[in-house]
PDB file of N, CA and C in Angstrom:
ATOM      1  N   UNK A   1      -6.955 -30.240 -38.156  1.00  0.00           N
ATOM      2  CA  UNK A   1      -8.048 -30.925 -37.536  1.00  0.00           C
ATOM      3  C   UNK A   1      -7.827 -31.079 -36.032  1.00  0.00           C
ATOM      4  N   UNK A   2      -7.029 -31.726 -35.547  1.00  0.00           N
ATOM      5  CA  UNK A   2      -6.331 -31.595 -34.091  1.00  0.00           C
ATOM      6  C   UNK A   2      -6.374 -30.302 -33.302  1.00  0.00           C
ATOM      7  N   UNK A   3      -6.136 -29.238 -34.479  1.00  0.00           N
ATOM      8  CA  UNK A   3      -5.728 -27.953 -33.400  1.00  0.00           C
ATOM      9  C   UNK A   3      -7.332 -27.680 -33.282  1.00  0.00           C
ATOM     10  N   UNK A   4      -8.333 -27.967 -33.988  1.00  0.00           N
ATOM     11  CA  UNK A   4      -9.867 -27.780 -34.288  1.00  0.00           C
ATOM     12  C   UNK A   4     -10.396 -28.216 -32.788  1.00  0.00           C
ATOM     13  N   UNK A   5     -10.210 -29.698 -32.741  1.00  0.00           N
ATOM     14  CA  UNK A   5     -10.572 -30.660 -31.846  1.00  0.00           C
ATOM     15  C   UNK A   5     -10.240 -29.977 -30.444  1.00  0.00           C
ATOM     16  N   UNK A   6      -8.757 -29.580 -30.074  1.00  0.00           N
ATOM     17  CA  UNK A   6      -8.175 -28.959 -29.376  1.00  0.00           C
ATOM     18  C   UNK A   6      -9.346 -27.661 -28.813  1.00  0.00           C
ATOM     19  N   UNK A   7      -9.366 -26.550 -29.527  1.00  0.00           N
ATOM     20  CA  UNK A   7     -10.020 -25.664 -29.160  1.00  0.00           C
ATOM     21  C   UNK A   7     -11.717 -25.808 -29.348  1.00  0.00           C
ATOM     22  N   UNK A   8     -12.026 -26.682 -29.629  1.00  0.00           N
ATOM     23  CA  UNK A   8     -13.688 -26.713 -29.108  1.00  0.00           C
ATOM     24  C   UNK A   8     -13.666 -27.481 -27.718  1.00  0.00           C
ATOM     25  N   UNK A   9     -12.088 -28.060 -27.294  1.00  0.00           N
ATOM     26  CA  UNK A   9     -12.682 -28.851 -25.789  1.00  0.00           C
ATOM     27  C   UNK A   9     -11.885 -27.552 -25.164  1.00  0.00           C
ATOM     28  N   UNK A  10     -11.614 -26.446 -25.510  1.00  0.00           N
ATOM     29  CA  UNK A  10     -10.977 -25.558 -24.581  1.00  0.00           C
ATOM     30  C   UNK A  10      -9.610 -25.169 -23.879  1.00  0.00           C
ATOM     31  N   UNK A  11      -9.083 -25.808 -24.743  1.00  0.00           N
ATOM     32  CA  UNK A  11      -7.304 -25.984 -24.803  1.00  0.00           C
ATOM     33  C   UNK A  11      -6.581 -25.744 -25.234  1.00  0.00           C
ATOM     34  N   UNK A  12      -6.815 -24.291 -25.333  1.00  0.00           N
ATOM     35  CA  UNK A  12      -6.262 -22.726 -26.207  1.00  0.00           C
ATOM     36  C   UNK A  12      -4.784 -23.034 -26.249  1.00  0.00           C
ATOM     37  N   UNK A  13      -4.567 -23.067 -25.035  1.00  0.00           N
ATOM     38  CA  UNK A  13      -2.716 -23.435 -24.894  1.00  0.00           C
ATOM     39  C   UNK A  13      -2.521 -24.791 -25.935  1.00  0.00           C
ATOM     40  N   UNK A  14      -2.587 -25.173 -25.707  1.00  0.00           N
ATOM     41  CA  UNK A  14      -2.314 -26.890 -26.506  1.00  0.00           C
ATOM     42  C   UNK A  14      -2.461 -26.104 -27.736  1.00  0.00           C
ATOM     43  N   UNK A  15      -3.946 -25.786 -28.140  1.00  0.00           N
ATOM     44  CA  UNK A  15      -4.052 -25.652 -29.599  1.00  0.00           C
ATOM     45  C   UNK A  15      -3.050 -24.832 -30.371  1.00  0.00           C
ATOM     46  N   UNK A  16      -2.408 -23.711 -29.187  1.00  0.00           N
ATOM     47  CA  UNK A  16      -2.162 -22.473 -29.626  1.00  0.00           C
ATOM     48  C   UNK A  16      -0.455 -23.082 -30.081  1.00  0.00           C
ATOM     49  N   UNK A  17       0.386 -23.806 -29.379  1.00  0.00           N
ATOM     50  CA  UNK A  17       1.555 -24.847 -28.992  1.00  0.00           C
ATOM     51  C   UNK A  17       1.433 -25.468 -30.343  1.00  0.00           C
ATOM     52  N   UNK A  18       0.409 -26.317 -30.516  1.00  0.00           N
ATOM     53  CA  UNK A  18       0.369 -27.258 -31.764  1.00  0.00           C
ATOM     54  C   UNK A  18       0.702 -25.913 -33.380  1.00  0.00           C
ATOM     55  N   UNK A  19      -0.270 -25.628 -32.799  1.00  0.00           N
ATOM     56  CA  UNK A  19      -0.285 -24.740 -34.268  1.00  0.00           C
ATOM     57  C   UNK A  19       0.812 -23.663 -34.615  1.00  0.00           C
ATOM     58  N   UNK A  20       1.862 -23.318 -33.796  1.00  0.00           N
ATOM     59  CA  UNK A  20       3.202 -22.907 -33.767  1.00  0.00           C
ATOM     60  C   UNK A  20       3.907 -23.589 -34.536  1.00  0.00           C
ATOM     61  N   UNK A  21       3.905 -24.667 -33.624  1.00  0.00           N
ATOM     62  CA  UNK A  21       5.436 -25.634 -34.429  1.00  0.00           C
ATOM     63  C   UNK A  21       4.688 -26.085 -35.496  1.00  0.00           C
ATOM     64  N   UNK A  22       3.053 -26.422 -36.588  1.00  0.00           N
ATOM     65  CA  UNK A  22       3.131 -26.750 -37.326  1.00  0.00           C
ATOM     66  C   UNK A  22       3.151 -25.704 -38.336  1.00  0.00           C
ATOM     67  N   UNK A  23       2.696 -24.739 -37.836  1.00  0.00           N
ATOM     68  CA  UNK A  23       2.919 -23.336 -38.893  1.00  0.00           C
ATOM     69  C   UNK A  23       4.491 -23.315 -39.470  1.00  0.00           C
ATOM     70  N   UNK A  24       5.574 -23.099 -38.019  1.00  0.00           N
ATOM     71  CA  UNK A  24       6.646 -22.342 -38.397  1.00  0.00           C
ATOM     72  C   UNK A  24       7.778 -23.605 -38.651  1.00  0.00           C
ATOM     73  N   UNK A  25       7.282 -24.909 -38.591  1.00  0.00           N
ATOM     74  CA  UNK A  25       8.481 -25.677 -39.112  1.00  0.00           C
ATOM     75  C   UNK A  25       7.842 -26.877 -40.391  1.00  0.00           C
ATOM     76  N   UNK A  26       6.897 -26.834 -40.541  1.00  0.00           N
ATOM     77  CA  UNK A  26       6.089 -27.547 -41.962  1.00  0.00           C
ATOM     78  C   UNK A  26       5.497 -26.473 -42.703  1.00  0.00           C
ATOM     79  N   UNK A  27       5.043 -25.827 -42.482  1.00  0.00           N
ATOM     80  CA  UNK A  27       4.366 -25.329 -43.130  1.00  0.00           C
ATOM     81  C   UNK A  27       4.421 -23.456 -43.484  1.00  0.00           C
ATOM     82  N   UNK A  28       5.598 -22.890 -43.012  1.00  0.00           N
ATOM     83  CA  UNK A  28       5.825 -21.258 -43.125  1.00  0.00           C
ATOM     84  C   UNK A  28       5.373 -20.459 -43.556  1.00  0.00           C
ATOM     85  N   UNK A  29       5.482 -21.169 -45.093  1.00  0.00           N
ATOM     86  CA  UNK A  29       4.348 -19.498 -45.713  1.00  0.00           C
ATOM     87  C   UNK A  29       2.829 -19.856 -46.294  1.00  0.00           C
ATOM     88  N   UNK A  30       2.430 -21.047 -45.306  1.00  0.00           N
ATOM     89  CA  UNK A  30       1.008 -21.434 -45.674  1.00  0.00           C
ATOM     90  C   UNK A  30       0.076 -20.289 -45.504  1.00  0.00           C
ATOM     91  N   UNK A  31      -0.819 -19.471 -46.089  1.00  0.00           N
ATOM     92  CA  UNK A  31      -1.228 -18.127 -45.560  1.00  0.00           C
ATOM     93  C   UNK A  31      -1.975 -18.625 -44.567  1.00  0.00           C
ATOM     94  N   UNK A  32      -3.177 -19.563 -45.224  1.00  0.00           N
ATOM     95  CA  UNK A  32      -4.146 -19.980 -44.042  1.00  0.00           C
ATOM     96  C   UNK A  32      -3.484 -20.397 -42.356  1.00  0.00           C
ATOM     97  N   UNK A  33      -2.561 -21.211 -42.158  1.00  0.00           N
ATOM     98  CA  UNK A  33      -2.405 -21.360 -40.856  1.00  0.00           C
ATOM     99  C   UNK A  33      -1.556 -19.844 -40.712  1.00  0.00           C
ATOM    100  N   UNK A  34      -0.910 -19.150 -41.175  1.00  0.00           N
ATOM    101  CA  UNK A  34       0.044 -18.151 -40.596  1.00  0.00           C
ATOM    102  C   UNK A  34      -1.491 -17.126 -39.915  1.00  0.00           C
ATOM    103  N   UNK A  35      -2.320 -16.593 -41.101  1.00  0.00           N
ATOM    104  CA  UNK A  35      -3.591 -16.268 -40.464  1.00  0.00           C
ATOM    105  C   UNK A  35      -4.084 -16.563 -39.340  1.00  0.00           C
ATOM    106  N   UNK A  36      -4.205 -18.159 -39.188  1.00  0.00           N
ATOM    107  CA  UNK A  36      -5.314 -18.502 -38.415  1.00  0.00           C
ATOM    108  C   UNK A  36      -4.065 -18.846 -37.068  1.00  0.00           C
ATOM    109  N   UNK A  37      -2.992 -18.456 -37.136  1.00  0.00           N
ATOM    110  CA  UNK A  37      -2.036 -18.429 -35.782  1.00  0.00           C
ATOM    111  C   UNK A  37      -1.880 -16.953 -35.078  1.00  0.00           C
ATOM    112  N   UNK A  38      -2.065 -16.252 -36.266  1.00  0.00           N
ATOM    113  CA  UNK A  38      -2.257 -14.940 -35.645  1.00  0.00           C
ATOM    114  C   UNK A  38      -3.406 -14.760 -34.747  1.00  0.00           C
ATOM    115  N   UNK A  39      -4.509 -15.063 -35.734  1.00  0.00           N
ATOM    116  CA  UNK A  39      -5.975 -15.203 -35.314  1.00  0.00           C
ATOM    117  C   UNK A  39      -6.040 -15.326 -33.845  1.00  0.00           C
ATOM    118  N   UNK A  40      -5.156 -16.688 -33.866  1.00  0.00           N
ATOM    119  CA  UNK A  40      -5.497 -17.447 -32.657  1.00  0.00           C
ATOM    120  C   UNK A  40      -4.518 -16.626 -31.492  1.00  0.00           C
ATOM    121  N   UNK A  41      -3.492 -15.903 -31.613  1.00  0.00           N
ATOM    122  CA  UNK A  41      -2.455 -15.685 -30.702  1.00  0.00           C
ATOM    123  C   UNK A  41      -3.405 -14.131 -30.224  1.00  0.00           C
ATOM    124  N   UNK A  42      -3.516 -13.349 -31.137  1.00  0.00           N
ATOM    125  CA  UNK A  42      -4.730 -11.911 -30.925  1.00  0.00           C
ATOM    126  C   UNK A  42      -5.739 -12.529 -30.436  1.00  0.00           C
ATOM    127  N   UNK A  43      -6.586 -13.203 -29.987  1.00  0.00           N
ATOM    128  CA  UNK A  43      -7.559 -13.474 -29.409  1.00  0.00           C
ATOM    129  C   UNK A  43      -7.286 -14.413 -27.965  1.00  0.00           C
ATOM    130  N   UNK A  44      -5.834 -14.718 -27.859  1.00  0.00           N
ATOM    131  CA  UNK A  44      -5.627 -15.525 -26.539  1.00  0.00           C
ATOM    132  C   UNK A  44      -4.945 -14.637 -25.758  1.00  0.00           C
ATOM    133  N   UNK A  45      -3.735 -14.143 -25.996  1.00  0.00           N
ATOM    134  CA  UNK A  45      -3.138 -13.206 -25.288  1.00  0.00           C
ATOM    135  C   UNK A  45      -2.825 -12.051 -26.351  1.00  0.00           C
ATOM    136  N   UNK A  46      -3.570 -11.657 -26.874  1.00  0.00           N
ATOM    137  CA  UNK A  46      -3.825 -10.023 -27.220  1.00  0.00           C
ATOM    138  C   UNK A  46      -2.297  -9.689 -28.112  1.00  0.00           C
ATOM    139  N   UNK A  47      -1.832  -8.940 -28.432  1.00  0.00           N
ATOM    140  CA  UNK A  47      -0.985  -8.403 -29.807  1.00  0.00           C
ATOM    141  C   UNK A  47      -0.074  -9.112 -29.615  1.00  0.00           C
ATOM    142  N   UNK A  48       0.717  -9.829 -28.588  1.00  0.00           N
ATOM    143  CA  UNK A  48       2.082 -10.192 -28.641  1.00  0.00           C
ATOM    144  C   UNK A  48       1.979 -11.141 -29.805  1.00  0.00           C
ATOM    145  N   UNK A  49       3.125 -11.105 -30.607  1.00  0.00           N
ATOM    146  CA  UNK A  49       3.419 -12.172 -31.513  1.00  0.00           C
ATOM    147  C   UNK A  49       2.235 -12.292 -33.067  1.00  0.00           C
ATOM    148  N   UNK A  50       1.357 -11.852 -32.773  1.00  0.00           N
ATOM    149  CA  UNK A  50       0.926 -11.250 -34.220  1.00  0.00           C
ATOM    150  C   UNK A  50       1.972 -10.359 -35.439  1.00  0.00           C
ATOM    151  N   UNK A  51       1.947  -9.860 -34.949  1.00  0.00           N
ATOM    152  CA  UNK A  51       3.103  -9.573 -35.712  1.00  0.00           C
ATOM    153  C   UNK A  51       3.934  -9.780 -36.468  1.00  0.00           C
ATOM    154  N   UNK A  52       4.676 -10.543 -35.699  1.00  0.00           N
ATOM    155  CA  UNK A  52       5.698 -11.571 -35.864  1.00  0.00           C
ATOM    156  C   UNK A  52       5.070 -13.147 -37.064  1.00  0.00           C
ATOM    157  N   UNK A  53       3.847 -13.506 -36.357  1.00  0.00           N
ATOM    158  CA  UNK A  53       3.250 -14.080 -37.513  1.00  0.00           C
ATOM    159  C   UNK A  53       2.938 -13.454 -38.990  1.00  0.00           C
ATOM    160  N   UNK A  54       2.182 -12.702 -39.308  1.00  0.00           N
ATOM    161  CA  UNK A  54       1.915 -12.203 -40.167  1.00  0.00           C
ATOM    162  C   UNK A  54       3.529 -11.881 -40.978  1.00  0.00           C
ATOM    163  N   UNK A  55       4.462 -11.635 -40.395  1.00  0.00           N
ATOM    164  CA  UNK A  55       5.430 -10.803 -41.395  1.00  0.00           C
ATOM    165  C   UNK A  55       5.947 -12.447 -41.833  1.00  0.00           C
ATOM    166  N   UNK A  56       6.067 -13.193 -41.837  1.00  0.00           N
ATOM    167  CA  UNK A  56       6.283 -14.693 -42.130  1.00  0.00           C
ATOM    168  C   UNK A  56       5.586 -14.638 -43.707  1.00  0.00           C
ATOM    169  N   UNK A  57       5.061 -13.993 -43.982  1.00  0.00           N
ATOM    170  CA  UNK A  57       4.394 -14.085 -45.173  1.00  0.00           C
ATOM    171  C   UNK A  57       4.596 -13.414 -46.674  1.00  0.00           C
ATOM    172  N   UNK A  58       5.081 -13.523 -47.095  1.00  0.00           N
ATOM    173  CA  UNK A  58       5.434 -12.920 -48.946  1.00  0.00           C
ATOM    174  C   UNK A  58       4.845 -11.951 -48.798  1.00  0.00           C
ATOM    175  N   UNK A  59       5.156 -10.510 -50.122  1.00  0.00           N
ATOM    176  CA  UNK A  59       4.415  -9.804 -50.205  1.00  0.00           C
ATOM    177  C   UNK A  59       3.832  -9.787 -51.342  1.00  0.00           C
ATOM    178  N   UNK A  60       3.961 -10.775 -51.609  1.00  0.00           N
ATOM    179  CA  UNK A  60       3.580 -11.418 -53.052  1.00  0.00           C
ATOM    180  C   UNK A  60       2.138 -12.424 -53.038  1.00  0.00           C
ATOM    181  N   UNK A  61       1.727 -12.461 -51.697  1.00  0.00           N
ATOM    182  CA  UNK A  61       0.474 -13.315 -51.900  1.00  0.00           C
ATOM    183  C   UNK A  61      -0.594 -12.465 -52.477  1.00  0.00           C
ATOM    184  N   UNK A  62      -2.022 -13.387 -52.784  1.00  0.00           N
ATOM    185  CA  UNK A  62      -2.849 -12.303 -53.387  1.00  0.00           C
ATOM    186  C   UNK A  62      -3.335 -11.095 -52.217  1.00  0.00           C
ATOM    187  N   UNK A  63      -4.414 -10.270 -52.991  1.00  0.00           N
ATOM    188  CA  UNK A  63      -5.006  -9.352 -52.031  1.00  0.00           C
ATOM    189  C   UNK A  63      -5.375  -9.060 -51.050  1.00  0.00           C
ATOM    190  N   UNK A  64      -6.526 -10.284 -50.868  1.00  0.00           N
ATOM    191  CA  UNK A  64      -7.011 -10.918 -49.847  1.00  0.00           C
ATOM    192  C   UNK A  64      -6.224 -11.291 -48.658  1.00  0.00           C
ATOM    193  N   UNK A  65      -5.326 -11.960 -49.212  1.00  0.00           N
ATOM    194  CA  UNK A  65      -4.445 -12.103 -48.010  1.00  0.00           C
ATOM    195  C   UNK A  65      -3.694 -11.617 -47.253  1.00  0.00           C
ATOM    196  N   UNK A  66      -2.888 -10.310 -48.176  1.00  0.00           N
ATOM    197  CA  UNK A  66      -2.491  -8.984 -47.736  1.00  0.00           C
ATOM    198  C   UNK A  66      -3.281  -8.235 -46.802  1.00  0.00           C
ATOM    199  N   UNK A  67      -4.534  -8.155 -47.323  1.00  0.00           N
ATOM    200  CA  UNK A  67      -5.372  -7.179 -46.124  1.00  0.00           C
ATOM    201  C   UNK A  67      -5.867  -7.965 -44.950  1.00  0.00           C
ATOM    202  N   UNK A  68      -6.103  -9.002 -44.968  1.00  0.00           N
ATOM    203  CA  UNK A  68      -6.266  -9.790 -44.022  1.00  0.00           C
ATOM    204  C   UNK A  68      -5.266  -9.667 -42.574  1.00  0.00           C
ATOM    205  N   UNK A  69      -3.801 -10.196 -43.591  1.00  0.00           N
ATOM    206  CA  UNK A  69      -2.577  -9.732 -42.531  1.00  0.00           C
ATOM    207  C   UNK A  69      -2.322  -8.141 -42.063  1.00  0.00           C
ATOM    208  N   UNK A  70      -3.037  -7.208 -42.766  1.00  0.00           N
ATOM    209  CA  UNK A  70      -2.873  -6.179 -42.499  1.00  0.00           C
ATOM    210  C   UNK A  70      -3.658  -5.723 -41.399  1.00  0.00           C
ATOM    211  N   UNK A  71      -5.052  -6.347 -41.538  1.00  0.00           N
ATOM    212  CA  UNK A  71      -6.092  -5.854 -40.463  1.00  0.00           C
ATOM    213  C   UNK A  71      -6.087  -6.457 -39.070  1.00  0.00           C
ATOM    214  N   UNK A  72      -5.092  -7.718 -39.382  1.00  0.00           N
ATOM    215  CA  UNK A  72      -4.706  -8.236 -37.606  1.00  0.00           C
ATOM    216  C   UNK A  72      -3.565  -7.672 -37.369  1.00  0.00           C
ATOM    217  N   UNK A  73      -2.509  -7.342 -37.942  1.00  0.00           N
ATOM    218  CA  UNK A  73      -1.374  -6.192 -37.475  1.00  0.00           C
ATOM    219  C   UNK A  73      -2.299  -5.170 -37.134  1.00  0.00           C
ATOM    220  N   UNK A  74      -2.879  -4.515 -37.679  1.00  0.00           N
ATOM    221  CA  UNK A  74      -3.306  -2.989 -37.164  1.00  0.00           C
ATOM    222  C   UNK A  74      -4.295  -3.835 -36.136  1.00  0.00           C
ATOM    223  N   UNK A  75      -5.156  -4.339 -35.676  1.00  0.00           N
ATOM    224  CA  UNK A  75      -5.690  -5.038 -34.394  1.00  0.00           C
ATOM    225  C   UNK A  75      -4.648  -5.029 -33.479  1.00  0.00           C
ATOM    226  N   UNK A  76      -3.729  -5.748 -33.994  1.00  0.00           N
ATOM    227  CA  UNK A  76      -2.446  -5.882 -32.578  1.00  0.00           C
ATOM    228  C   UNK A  76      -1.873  -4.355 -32.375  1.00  0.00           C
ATOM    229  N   UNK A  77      -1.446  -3.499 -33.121  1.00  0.00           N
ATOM    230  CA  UNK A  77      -1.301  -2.128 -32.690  1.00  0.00           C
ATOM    231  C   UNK A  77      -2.259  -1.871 -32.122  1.00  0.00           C
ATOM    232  N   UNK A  78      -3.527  -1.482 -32.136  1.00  0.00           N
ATOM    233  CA  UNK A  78      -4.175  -0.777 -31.381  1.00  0.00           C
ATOM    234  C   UNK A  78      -4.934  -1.694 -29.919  1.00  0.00           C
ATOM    235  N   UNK A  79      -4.476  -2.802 -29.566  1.00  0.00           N
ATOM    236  CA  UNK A  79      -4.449  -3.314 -28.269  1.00  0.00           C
ATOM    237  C   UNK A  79      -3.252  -3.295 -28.028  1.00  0.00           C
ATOM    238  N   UNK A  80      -2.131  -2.383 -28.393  1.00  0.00           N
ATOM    239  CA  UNK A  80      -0.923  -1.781 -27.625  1.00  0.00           C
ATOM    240  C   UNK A  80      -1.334  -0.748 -27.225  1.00  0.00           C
ATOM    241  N   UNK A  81      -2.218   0.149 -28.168  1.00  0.00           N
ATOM    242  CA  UNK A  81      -2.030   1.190 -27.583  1.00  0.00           C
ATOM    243  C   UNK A  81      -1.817   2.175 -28.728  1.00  0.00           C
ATOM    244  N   UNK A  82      -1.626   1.605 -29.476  1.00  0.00           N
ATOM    245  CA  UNK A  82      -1.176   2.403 -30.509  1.00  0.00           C
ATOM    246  C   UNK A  82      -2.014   2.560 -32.123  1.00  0.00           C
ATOM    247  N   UNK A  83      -3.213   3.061 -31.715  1.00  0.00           N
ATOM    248  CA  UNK A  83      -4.004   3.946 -32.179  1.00  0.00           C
ATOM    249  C   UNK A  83      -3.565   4.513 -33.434  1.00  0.00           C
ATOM    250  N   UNK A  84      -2.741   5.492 -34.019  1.00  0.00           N
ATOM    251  CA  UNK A  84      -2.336   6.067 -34.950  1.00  0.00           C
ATOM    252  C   UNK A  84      -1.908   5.182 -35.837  1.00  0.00           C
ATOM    253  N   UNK A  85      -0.903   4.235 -35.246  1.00  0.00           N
ATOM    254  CA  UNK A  85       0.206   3.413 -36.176  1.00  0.00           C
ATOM    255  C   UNK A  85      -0.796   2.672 -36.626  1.00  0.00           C
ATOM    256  N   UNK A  86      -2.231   1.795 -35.887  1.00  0.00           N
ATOM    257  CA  UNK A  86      -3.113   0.866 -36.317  1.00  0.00           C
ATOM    258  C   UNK A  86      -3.626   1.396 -37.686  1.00  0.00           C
ATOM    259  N   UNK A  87      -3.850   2.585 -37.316  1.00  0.00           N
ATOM    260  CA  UNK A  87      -4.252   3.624 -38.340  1.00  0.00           C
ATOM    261  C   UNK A  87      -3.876   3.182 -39.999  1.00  0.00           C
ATOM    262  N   UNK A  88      -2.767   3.954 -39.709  1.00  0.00           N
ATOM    263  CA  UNK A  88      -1.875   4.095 -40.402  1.00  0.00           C
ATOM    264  C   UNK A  88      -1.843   3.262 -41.593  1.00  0.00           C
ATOM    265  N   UNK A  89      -1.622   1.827 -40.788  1.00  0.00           N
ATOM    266  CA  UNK A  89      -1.817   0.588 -41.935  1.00  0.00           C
ATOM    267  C   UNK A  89      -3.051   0.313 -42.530  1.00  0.00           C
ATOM    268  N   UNK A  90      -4.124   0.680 -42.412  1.00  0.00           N
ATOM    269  CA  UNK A  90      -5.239   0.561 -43.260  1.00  0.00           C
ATOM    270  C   UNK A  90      -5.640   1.709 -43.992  1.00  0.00           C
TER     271      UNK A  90
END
């Protein structure tokens, strides 16, 4: 709710800060925030650290959630640059 509040007054940084440390030290393999940190990190400063979020995650969750993490990894490849590899994963 906070990180919500946060980014409708425009305080990407803050929100982006909050939702780090509550992802990666309460909450780790919550899919929804690991998602919605990626979400948020690919849409503020572009592939860095997507990645890195998404692999935080089982490969054991359901489907949905698999392709989900799959389609913002291949997003963050191909705002590297890397076209094929984005590929690749879908």
């Amino acid at each position: 709710m906070r990180v919500q509040a946060m980014l409708l007054e425009q305080q990407t940084e803050e929100a982006l800060s909050l939702l780090e440390k509550t992802a990666s030290a309460q909450f780790p393999t919550d899919a929804s925030l690991v998602l919605w940190l990626a979400e948020l990190r690919l849409s503020r400063n572009g592939a860095p650290g997507v990645r890195e979020a998404v692999e935080r995650l089982p490969p054991s969750f359901d489907p949905e959630v698999r392709v989900r993490s799959l389609l913002l990894e291949a997003s963050a490849y191909e705002r590297d640059g890397q076209g094929a590899r984005a590929v690749g994963l879908v």
